[in-house]
PDB file of N, CA and C in Angstrom:
ATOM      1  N   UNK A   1      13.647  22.131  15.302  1.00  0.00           N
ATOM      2  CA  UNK A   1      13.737  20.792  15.826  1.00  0.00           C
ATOM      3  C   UNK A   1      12.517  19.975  15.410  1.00  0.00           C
ATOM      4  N   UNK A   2      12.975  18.758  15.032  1.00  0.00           N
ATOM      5  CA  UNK A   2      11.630  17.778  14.511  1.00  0.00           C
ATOM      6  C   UNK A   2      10.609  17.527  16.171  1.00  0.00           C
ATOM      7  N   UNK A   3       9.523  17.241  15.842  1.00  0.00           N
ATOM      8  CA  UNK A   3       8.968  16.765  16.904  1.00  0.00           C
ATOM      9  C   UNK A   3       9.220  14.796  16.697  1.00  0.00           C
ATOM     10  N   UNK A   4       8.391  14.396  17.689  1.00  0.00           N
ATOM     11  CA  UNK A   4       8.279  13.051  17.524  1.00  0.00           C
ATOM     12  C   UNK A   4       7.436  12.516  16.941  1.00  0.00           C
ATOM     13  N   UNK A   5       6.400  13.081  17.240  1.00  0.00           N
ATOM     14  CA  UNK A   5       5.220  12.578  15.868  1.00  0.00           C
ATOM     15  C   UNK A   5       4.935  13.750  14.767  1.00  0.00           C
ATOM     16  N   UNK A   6       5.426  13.268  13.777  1.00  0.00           N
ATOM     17  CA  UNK A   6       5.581  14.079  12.113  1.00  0.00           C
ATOM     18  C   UNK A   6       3.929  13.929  11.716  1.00  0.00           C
ATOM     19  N   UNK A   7       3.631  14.810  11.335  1.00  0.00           N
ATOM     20  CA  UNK A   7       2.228  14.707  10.633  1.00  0.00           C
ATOM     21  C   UNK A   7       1.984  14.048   9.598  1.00  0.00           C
ATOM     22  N   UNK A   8       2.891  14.077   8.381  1.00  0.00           N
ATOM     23  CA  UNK A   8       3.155  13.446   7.507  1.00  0.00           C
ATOM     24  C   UNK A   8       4.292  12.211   7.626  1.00  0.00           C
ATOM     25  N   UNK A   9       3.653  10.788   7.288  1.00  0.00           N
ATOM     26  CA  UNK A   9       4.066   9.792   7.495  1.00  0.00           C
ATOM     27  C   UNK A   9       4.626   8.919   6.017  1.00  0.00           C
ATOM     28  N   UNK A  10       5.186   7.807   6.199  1.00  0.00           N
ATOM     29  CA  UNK A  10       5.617   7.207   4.801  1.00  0.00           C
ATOM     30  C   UNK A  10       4.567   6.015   5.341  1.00  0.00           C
ATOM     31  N   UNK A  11       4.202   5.079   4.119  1.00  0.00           N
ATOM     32  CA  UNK A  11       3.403   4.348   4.143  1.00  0.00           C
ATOM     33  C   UNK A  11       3.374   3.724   3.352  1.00  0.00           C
ATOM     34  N   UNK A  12       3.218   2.069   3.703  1.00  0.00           N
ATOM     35  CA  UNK A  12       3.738   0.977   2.055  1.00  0.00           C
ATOM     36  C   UNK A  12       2.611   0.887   1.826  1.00  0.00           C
ATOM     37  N   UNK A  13       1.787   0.407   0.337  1.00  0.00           N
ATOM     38  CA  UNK A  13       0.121   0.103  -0.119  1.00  0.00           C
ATOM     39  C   UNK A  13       0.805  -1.376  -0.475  1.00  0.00           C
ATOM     40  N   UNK A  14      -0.012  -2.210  -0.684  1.00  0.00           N
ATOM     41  CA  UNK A  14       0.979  -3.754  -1.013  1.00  0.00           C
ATOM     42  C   UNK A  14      -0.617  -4.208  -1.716  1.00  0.00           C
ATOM     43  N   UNK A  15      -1.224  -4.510  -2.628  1.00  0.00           N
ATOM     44  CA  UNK A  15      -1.965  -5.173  -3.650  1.00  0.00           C
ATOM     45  C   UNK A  15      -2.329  -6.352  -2.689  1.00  0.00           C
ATOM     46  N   UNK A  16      -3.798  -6.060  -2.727  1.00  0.00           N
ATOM     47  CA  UNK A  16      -4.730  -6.764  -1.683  1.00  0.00           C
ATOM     48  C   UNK A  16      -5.439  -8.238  -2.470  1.00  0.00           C
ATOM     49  N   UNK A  17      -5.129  -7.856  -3.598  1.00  0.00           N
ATOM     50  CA  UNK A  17      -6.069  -9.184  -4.659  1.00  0.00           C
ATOM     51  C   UNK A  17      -4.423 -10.197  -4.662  1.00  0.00           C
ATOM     52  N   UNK A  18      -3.404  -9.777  -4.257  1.00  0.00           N
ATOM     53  CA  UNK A  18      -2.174 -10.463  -4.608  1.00  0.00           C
ATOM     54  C   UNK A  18      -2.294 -11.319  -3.263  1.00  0.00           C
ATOM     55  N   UNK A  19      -2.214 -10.663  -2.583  1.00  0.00           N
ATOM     56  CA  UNK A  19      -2.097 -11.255  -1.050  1.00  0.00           C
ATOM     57  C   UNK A  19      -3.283 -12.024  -0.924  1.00  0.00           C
ATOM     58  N   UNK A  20      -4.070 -12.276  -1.451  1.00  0.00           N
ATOM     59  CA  UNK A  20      -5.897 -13.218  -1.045  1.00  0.00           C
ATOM     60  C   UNK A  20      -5.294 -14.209  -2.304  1.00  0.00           C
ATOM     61  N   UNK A  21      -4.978 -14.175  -3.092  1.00  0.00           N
ATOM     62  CA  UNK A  21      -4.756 -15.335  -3.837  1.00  0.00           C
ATOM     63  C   UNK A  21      -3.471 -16.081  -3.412  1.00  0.00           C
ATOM     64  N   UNK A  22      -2.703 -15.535  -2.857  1.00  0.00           N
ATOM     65  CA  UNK A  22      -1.437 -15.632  -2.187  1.00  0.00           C
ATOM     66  C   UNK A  22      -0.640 -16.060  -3.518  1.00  0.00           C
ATOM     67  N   UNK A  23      -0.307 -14.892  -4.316  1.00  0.00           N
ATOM     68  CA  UNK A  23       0.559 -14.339  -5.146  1.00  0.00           C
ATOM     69  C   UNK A  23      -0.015 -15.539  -6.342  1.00  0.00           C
ATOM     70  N   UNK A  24      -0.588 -14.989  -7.515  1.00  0.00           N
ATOM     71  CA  UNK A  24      -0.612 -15.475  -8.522  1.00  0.00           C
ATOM     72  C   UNK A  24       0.106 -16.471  -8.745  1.00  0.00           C
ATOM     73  N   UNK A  25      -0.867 -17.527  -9.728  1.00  0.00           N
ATOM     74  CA  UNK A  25       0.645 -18.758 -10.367  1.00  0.00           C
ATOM     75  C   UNK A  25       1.150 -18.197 -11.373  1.00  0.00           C
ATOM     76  N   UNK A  26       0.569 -17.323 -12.431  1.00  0.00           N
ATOM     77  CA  UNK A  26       1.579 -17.597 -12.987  1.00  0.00           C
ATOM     78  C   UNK A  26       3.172 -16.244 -13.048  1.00  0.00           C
ATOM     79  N   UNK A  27       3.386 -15.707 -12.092  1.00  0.00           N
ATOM     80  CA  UNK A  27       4.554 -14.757 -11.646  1.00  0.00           C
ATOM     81  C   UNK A  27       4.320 -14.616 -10.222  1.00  0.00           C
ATOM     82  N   UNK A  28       6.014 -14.799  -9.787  1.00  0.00           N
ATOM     83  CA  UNK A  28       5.878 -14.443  -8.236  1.00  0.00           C
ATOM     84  C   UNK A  28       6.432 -12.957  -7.657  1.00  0.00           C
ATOM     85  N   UNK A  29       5.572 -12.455  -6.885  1.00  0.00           N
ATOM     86  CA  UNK A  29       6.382 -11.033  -6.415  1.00  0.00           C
ATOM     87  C   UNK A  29       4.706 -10.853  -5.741  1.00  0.00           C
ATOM     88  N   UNK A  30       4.340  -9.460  -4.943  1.00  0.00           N
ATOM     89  CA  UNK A  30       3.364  -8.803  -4.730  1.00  0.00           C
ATOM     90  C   UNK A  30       4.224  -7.037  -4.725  1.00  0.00           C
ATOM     91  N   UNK A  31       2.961  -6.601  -5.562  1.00  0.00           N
ATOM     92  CA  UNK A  31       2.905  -5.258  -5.466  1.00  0.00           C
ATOM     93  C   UNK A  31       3.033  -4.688  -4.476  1.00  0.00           C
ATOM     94  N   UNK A  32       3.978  -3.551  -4.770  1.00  0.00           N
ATOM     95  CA  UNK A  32       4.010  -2.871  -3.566  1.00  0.00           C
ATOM     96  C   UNK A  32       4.463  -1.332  -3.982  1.00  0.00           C
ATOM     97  N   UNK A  33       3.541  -0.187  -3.875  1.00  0.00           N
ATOM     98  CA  UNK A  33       4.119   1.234  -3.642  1.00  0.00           C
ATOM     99  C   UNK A  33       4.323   1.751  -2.032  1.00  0.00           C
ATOM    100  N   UNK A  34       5.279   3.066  -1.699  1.00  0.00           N
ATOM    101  CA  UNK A  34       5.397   3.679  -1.507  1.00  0.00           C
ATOM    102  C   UNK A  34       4.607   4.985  -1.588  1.00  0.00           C
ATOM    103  N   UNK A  35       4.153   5.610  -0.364  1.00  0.00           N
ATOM    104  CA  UNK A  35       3.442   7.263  -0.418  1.00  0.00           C
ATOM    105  C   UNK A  35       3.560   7.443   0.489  1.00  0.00           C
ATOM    106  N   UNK A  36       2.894   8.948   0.977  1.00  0.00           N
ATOM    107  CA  UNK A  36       2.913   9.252   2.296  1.00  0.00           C
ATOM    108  C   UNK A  36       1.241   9.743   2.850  1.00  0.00           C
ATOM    109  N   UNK A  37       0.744  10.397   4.237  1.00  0.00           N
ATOM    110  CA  UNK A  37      -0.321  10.217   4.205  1.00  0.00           C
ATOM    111  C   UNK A  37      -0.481  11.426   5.344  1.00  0.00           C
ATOM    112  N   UNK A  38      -1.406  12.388   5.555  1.00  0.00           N
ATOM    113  CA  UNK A  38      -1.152  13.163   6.809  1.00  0.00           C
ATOM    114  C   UNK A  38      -1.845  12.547   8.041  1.00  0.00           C
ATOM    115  N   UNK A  39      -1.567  12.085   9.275  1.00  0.00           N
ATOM    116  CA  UNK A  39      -1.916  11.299  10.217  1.00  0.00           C
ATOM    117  C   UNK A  39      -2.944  12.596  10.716  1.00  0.00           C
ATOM    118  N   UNK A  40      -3.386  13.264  10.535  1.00  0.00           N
ATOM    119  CA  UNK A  40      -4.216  14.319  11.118  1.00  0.00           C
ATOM    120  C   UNK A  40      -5.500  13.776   9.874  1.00  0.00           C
ATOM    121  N   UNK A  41      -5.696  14.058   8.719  1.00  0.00           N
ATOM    122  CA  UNK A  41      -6.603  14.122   8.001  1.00  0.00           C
ATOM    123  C   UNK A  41      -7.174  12.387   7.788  1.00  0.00           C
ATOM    124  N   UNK A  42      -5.825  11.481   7.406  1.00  0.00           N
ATOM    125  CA  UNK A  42      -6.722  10.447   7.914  1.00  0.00           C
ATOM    126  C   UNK A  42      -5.973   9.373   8.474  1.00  0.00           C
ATOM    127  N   UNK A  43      -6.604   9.464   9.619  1.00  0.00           N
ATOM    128  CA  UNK A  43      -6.175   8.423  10.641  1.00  0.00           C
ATOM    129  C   UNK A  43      -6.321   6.855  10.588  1.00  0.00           C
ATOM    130  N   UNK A  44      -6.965   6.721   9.680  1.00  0.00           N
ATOM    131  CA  UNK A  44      -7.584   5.003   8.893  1.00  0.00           C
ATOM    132  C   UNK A  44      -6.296   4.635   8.322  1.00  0.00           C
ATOM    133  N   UNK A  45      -6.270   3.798   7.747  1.00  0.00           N
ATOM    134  CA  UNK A  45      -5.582   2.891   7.190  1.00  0.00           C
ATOM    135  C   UNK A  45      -6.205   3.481   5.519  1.00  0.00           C
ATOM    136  N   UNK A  46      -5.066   3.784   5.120  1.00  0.00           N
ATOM    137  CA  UNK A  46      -5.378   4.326   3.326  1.00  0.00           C
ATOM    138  C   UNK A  46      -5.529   3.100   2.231  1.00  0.00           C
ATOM    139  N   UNK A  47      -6.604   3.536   1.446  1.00  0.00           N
ATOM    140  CA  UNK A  47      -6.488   2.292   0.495  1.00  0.00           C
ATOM    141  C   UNK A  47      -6.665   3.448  -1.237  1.00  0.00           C
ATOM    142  N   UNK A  48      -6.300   2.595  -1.970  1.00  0.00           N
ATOM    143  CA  UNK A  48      -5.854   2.810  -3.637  1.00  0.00           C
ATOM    144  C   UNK A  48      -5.848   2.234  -4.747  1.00  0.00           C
ATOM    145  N   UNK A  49      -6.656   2.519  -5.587  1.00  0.00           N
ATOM    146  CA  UNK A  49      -6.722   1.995  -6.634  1.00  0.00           C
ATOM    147  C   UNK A  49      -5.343   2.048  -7.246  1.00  0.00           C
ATOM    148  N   UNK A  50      -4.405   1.294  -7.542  1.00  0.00           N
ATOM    149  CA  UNK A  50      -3.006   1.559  -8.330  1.00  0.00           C
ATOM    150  C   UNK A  50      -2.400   0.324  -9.467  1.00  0.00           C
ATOM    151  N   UNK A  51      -1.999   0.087 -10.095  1.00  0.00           N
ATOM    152  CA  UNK A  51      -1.614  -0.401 -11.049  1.00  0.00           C
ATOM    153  C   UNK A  51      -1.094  -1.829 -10.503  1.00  0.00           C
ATOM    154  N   UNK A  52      -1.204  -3.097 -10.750  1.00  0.00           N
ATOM    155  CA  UNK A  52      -0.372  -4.191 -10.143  1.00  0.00           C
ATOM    156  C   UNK A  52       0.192  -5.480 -11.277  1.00  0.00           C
ATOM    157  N   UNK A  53       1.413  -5.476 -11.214  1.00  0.00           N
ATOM    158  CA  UNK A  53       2.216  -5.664 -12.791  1.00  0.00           C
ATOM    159  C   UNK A  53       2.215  -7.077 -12.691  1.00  0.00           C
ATOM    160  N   UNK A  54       1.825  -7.465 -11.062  1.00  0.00           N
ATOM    161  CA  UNK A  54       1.906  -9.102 -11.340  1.00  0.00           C
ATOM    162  C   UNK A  54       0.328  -9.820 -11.729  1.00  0.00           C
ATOM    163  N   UNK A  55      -0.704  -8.376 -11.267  1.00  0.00           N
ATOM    164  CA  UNK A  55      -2.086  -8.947 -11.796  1.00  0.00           C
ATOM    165  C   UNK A  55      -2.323  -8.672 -12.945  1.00  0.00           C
ATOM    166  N   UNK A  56      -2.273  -7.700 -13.980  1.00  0.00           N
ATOM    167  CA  UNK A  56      -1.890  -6.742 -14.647  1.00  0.00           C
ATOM    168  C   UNK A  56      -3.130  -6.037 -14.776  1.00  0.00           C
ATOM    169  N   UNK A  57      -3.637  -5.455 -13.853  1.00  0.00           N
ATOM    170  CA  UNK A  57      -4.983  -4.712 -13.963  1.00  0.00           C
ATOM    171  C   UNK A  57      -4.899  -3.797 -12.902  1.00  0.00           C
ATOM    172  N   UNK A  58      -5.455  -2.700 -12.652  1.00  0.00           N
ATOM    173  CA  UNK A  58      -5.452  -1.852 -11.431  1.00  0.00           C
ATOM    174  C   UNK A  58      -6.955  -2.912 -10.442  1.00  0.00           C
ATOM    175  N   UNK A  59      -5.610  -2.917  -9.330  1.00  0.00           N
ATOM    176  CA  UNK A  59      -6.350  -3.452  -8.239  1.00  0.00           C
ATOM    177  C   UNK A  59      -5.988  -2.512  -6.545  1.00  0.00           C
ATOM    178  N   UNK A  60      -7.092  -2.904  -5.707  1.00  0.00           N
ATOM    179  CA  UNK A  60      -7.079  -2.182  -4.705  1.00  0.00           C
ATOM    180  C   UNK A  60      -5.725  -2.478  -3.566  1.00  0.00           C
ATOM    181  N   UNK A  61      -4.842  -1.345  -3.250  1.00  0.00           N
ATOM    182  CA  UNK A  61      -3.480  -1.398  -2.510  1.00  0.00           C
ATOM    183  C   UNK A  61      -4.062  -1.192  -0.905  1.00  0.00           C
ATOM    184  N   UNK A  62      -3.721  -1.591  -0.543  1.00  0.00           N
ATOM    185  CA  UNK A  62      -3.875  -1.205   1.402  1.00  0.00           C
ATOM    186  C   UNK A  62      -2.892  -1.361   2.191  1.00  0.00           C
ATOM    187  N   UNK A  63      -2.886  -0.186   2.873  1.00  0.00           N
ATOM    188  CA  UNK A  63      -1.837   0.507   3.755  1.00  0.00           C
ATOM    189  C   UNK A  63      -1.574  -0.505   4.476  1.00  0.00           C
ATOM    190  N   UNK A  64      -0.381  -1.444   4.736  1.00  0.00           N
ATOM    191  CA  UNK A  64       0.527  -2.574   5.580  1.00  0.00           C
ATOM    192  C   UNK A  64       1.292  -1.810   6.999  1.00  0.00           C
ATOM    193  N   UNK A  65       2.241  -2.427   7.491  1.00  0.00           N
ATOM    194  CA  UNK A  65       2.716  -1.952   8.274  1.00  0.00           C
ATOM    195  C   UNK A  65       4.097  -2.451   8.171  1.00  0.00           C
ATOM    196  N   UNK A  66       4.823  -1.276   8.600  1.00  0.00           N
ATOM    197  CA  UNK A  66       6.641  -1.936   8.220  1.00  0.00           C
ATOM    198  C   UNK A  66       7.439  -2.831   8.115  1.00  0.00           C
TER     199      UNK A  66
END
C-alpha cells in the first residue's frame, strides 16, 4: 500500500532568467522541465542549471509549484 507522503516527489524547474524578463521579446513560451526530488534529502526548493531554448543558453531553473 502507498503511503501518503511518497518520498520521492515530481517537480516542475521553469527558467528563472525567463520569468524576470517576463519572457523574452523576441519568442514567447518559458522553459519548463520536469524531475523528481527525494523530500527527505532535500527539503529546499531545487534549483538547475538546464538548457532554455527560448534564451538559448543554459540558465538557472527553480522548483515552482503546480
Amino acid at each position: 500500500m502507498a503511503k501518503g507522503k511518497d518520498v520521492r516527489v515530481k517537480v516542475l524547474l521553469e527558467c528563472t532568467s525567463c520569468v524576470r524578463n517576463s519572457v523574452n521579446k523576441k519568442s514567447s513560451g518559458i522553459s519548463r522541465y520536469i524531475t523528481q526530488k527525494n523530500r527527505h534529502n532535500t527539503p529546499s526548493r531545487l534549483e538547475l542549471k538546464k538548457f532554455c531554448p527560448y534564451c538559448y543558453k543554459h540558465t538557472l531553473h527553480g522548483e515552482i509549484k503546480k
